[in-house]
Protein backbone atom coordinates (compact mmCIF):
# COMPACT_ATOMS: atom_id res chain seq x y z
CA UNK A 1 0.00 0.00 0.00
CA UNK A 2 3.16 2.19 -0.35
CA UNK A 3 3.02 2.68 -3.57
CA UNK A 4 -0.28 4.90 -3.21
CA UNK A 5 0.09 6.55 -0.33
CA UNK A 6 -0.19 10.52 -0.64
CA UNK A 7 1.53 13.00 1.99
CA UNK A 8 -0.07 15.54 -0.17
CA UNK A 9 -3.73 16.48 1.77
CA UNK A 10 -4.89 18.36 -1.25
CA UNK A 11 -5.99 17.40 -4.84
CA UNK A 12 -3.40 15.37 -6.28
CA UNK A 13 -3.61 12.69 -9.64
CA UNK A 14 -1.97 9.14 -8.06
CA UNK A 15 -0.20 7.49 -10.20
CA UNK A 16 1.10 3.87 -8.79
CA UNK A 17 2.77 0.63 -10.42
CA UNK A 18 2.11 -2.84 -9.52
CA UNK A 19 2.63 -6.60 -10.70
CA UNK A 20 0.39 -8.80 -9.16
CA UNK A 21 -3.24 -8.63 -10.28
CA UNK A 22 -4.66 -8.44 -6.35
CA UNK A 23 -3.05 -5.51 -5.85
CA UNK A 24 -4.76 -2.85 -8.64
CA UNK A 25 -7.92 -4.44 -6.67
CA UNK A 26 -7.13 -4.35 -3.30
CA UNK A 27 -5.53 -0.57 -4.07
CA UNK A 28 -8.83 0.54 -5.90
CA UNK A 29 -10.48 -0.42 -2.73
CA UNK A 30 -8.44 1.50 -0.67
CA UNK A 31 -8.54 4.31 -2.70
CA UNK A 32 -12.15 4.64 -3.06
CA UNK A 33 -12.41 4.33 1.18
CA UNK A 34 -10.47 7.42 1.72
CA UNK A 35 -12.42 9.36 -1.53
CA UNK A 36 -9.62 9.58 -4.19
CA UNK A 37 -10.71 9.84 -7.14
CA UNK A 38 -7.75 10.79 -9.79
CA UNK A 39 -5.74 7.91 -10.19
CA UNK A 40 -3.59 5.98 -12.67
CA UNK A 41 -1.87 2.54 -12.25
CA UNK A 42 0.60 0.99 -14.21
CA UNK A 43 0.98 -2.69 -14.84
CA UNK A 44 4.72 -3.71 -14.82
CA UNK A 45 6.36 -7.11 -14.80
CA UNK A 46 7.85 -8.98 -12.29
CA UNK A 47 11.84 -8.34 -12.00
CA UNK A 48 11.40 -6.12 -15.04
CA UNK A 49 12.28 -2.14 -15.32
CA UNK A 50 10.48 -2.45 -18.96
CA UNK A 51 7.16 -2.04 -19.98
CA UNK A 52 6.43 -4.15 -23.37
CA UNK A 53 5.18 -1.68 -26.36
């Protein structure tokens, strides 16, 4: 849950990665409890610095 927390009280666009499927879920849900609404997630691959085209 790191990867989206905000020190930032004010508006502010999110923008997390993740690998394993659960955790764009289980972040959505998180998200959605404390009313953020701008967000973007980025799927990535495990050991990988990449992203595939």
């Amino acid at each position: 849950m790191e990867s989206i927390w905000r020190p930032y009280a004010g508006d502010a666009h999110i923008i997390a990665g993740f690998v394993h499927p659960p955790t764009e879920a289980m972040s959505q849900v998180a998200l959605e409890l404390i009313e953020v609404k701008k967000y973007t997630f980025v799927k990535g691959l495990e050991g990988s610095c990449d992203l595939p085209r």
